[in-house]
N, C-alpha and C. Protein backbone atom coordinates (compact mmCIF):
# COMPACT_ATOMS: atom_id res chain seq x y z
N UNK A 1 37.20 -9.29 -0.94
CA UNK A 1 36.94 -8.07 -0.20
C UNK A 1 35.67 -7.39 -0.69
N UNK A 2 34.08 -8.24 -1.34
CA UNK A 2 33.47 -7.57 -1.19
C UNK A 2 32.57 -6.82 0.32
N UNK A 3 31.55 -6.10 -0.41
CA UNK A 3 30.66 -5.47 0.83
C UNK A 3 29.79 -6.66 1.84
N UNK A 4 29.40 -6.65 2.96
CA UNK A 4 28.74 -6.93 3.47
C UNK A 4 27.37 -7.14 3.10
N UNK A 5 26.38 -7.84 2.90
CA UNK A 5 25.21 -7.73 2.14
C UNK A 5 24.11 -7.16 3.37
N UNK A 6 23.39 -6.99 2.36
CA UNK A 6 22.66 -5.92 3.44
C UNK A 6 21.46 -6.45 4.17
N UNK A 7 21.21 -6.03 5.55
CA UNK A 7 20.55 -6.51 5.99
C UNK A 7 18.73 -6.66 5.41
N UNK A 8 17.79 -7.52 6.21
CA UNK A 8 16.82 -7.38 5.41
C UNK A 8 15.80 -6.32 6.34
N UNK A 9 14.95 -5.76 5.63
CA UNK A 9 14.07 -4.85 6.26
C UNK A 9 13.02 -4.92 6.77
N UNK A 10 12.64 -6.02 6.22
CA UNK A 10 11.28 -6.83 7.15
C UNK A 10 11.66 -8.15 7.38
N UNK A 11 11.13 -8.86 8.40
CA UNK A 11 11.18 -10.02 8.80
C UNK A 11 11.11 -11.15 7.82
N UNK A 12 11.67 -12.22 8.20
CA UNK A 12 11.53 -13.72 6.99
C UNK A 12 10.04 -13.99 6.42
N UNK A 13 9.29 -13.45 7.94
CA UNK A 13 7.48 -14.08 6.96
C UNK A 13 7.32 -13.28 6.51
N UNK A 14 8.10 -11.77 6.55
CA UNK A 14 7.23 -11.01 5.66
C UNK A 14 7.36 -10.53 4.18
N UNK A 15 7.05 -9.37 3.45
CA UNK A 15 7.10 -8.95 2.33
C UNK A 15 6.37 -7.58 1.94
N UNK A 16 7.59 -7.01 1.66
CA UNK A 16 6.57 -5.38 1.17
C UNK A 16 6.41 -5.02 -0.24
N UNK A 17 5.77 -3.79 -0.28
CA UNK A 17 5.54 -3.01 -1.33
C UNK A 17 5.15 -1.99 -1.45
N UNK A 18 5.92 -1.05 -1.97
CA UNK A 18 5.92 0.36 -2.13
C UNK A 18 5.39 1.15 -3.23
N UNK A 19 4.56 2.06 -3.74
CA UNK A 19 3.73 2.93 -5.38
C UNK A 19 4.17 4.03 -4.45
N UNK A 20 4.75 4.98 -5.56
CA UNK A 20 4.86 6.08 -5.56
C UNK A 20 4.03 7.25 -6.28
N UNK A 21 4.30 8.39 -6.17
CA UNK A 21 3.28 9.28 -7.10
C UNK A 21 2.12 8.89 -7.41
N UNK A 22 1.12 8.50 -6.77
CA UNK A 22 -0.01 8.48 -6.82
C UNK A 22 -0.93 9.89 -6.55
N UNK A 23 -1.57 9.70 -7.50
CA UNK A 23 -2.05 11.53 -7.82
C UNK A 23 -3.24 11.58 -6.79
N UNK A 24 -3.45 11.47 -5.68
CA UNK A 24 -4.09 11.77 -4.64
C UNK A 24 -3.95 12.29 -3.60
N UNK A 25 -4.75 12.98 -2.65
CA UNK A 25 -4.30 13.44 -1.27
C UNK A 25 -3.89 11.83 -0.70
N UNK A 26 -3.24 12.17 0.69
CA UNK A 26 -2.83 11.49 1.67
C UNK A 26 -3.96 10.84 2.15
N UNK A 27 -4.96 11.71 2.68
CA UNK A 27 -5.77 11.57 3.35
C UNK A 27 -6.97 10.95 2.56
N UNK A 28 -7.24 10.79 1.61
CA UNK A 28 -8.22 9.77 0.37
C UNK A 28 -7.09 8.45 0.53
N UNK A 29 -6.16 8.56 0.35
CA UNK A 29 -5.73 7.22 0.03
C UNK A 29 -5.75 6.84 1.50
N UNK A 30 -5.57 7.34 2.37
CA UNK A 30 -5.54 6.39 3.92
C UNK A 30 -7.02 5.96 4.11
N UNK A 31 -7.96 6.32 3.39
CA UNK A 31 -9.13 5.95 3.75
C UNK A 31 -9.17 4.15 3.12
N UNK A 32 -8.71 4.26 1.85
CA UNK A 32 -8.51 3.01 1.19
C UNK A 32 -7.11 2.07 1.72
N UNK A 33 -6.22 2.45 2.11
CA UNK A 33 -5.40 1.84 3.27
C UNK A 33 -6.00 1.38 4.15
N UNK A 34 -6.83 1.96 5.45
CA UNK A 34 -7.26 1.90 6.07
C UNK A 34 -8.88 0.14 5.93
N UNK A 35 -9.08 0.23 5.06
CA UNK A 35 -10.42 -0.48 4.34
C UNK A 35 -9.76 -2.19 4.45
N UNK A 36 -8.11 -2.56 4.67
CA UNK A 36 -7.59 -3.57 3.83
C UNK A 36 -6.51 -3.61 4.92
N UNK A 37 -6.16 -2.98 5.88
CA UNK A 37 -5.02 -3.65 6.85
C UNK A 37 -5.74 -4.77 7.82
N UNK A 38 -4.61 -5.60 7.86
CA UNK A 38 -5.24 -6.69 9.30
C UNK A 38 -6.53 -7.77 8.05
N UNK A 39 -6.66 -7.60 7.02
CA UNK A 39 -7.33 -8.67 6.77
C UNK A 39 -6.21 -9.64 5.76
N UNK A 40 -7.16 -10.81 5.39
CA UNK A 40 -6.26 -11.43 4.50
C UNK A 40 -6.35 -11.45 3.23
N UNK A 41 -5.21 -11.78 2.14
CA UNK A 41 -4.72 -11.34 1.10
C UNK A 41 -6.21 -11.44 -0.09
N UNK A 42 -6.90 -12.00 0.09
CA UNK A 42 -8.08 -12.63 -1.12
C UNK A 42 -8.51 -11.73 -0.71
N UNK A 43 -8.76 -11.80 0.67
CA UNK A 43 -10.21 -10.91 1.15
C UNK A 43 -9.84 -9.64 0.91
N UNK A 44 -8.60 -8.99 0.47
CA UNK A 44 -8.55 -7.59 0.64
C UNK A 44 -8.53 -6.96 -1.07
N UNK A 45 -7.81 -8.53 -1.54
CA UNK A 45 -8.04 -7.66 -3.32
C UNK A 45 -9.76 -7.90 -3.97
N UNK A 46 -10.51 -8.54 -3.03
CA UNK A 46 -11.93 -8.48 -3.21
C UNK A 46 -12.51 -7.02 -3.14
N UNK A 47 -12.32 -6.60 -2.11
CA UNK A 47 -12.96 -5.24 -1.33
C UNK A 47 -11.77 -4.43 -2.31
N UNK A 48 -11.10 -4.68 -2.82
CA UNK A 48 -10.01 -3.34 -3.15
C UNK A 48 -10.97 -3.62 -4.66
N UNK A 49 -11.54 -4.52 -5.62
CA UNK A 49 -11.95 -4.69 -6.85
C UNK A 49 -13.04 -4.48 -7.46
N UNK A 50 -13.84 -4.59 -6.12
CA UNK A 50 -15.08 -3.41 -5.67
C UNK A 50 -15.60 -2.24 -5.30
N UNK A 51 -14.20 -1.63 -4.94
CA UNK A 51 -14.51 -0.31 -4.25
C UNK A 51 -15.15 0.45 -4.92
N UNK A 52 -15.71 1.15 -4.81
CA UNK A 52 -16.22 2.66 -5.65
C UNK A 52 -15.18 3.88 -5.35
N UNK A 53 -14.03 3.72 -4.99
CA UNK A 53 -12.67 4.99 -5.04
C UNK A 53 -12.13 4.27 -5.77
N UNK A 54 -11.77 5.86 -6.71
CA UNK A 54 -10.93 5.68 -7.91
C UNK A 54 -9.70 5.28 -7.69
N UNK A 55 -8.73 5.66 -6.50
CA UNK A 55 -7.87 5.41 -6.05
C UNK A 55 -7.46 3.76 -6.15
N UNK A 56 -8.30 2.96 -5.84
CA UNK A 56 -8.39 1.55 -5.39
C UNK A 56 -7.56 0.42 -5.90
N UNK A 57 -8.10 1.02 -7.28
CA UNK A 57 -6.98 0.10 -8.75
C UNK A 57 -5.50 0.19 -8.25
N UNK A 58 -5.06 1.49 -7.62
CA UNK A 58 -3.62 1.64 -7.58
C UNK A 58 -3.27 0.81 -6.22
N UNK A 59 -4.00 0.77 -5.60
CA UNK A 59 -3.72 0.09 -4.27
C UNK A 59 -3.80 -1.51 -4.43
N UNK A 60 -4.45 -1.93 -5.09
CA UNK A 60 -4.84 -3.43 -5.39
C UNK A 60 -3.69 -4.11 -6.34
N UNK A 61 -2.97 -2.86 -7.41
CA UNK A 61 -1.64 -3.16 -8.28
C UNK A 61 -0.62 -3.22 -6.83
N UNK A 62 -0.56 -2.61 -5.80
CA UNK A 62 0.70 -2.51 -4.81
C UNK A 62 0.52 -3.35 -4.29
N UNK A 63 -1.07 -4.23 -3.62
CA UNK A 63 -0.64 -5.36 -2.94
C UNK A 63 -0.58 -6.34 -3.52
N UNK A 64 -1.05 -6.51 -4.94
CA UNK A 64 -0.64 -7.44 -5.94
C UNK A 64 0.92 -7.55 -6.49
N UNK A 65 1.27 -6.58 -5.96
CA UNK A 65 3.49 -6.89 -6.04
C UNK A 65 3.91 -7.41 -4.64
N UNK A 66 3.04 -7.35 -3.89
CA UNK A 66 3.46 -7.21 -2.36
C UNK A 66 3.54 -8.81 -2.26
N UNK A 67 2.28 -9.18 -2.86
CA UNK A 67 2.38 -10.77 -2.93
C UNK A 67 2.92 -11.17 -3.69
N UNK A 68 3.42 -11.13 -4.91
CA UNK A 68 4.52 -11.37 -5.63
C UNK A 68 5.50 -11.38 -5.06
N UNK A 69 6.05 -10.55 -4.31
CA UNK A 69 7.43 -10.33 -3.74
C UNK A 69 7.51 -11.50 -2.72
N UNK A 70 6.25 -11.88 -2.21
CA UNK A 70 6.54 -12.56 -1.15
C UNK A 70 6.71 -14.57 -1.54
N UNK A 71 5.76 -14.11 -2.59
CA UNK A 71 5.99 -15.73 -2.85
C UNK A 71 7.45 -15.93 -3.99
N UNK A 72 7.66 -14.84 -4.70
CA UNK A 72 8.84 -15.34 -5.61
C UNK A 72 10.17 -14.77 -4.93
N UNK A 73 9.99 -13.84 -4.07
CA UNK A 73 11.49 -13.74 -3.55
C UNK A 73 11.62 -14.33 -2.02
N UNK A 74 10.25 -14.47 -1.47
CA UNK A 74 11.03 -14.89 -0.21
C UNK A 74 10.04 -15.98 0.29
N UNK A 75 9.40 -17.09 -1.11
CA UNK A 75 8.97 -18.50 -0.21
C UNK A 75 8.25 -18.50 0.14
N UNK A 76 7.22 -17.31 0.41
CA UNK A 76 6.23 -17.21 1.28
C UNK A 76 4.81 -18.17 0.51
N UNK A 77 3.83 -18.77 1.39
CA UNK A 77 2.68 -19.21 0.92
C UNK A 77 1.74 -18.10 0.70
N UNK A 78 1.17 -18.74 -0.46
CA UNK A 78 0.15 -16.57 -0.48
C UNK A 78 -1.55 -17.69 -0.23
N UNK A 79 -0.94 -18.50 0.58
CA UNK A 79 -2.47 -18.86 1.12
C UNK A 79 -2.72 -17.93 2.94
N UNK A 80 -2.10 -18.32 3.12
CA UNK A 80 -1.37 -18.13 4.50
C UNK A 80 -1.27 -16.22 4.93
N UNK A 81 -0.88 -15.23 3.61
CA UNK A 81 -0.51 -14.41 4.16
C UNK A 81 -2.03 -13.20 4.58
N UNK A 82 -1.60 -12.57 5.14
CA UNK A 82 -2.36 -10.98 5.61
C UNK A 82 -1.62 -9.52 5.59
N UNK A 83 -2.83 -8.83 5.01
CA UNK A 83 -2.22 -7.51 5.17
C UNK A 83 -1.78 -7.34 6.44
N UNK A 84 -0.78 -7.52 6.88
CA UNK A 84 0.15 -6.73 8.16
C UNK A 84 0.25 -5.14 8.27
N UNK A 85 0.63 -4.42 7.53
CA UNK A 85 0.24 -3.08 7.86
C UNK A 85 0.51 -2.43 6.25
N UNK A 86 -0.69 -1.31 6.24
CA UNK A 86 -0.12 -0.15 5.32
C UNK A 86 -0.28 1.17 5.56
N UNK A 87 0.65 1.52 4.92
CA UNK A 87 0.77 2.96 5.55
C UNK A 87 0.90 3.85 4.66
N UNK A 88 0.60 5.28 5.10
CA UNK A 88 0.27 6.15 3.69
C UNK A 88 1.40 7.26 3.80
N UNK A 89 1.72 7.94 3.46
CA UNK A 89 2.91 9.16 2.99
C UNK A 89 2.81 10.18 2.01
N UNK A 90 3.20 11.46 2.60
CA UNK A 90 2.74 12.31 1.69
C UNK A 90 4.00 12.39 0.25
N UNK A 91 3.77 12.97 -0.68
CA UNK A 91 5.00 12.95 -1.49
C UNK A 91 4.75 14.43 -2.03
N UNK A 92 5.26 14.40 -3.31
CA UNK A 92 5.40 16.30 -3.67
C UNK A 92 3.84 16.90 -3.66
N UNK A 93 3.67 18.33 -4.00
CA UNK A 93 2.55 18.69 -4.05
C UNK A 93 2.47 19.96 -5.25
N UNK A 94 2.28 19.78 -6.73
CA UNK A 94 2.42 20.45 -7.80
C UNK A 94 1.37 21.85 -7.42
N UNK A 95 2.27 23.21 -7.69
CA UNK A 95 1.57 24.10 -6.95
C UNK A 95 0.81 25.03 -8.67
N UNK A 96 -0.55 24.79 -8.77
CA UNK A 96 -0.87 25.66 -10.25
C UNK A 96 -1.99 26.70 -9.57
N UNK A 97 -2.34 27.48 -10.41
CA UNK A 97 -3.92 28.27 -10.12
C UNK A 97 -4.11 28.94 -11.05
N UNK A 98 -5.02 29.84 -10.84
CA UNK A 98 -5.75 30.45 -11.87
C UNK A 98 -6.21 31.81 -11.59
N UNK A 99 -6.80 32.65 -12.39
CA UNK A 99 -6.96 34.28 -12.27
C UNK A 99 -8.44 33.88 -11.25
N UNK A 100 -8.46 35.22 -10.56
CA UNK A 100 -10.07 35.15 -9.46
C UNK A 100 -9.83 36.87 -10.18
N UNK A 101 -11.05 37.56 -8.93
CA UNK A 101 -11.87 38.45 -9.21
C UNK A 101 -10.55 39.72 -8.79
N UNK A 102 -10.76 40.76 -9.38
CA UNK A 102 -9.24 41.97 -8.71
C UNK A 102 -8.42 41.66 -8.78
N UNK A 103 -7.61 40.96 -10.12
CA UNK A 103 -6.49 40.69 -10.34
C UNK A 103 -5.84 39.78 -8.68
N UNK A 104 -6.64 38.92 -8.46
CA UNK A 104 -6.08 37.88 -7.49
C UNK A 104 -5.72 36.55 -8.04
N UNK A 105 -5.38 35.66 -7.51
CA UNK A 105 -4.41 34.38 -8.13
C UNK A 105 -5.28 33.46 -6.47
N UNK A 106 -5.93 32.79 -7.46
CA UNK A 106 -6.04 31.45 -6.79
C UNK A 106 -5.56 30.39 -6.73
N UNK A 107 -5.18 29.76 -5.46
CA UNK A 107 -4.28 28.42 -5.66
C UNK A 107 -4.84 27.33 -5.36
N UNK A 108 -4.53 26.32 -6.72
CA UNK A 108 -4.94 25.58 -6.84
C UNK A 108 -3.22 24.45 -6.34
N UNK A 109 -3.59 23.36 -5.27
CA UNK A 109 -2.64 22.53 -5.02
C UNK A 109 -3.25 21.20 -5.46
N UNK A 110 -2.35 20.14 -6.13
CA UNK A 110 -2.53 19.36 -6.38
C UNK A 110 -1.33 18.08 -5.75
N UNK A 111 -2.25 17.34 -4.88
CA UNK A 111 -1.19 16.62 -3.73
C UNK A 111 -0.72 15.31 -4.67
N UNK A 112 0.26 14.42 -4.29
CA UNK A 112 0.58 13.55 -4.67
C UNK A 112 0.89 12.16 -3.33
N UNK A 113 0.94 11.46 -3.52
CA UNK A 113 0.78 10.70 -2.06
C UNK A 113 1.55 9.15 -2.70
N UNK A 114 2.01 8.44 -1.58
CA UNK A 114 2.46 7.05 -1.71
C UNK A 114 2.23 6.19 -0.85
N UNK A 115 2.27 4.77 -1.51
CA UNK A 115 1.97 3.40 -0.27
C UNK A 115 2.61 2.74 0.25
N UNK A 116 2.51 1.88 1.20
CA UNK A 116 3.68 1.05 1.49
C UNK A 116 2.66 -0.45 1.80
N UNK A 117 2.92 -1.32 1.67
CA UNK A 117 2.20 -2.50 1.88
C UNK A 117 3.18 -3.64 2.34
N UNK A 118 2.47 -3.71 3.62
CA UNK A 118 3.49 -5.17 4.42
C UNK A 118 2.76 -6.36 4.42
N UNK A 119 2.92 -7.45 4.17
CA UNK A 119 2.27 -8.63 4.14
C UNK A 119 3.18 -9.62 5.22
N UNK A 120 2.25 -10.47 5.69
CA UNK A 120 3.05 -11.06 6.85
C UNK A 120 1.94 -12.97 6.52
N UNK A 121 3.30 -13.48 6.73
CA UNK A 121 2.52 -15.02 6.72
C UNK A 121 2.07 -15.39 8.06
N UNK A 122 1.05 -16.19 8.11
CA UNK A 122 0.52 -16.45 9.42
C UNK A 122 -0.05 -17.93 9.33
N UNK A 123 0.59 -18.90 10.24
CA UNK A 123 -0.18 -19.87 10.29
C UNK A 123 -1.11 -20.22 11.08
N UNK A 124 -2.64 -20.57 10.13
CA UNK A 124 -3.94 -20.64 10.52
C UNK A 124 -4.12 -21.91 11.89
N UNK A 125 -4.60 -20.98 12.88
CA UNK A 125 -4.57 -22.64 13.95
C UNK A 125 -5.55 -23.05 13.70
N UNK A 126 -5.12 -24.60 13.00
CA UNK A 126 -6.34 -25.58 12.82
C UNK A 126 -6.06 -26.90 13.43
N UNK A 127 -6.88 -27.28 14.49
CA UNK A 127 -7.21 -28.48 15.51
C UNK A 127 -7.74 -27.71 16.71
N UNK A 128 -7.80 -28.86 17.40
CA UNK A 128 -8.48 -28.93 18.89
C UNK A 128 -7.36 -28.40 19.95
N UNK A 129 -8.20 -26.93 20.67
CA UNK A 129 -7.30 -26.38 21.37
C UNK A 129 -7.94 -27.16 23.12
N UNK A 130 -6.60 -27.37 24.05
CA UNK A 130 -7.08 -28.18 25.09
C UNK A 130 -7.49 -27.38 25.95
């Protein structure tokens, strides 16, 4: 009488990966999201190892589990795969500040943001199409 096992959340070719608390806005890290969906897996930890955003390192550690996940838990060839989609999310936002001019309080917000990274296998058509 155990539980039912649970269904899976992405498809058989695929494979995700999720970083949390990443000390950035939303909107900086979707720029580096944005730089690396729809291409493939080499080509994207190239451009992620080069970037000039600081951010980049953290994104290049998430799709470097993403492919892990895919070849040791679910078989996948990591010749074969592509960024399939990533997507960005906001997470908490630590609220501090500091004294201004007339006893006023400036606020200083400091955002926090997270990733999600889908990888999807794809087989390359190679021969003669009729």
């Amino acid at each position: 009488m155990s539980k039912d096992k649970n269904p899976r959340r992405v498809a058989d070719n695929e494979a995700m990966a999720k970083t949390r608390m990443l000390r950035t806005s939303p909107q900086k890290l979707n720029l580096v999201a944005q730089m690396i969906r729809g291409k493939k897996v080499d080509k994207a930890l190239t451009d992620l190892t080069f970037s000039k955003k600081r951010i980049a390192g953290d994104v290049k550690k998430c799709l470097q589990s993403a492919i892990a996940n895919a070849e040791n838990n679910h078989n996948l060839d990591v010749d074969e795969l592509i960024v399939a989609e990533a997507w960005v999310g906001k997470n908490l936002t630590m609220k501090r500040g500091r004294p201004r001019a007339r006893g006023r309080f400036g606020k200083i917000l400091k955002p926090f943001a997270e990733i999600t990274i889908k990888v999807r296998q794809v087989e390359e058509v190679t021969g003669e199409q009729a």
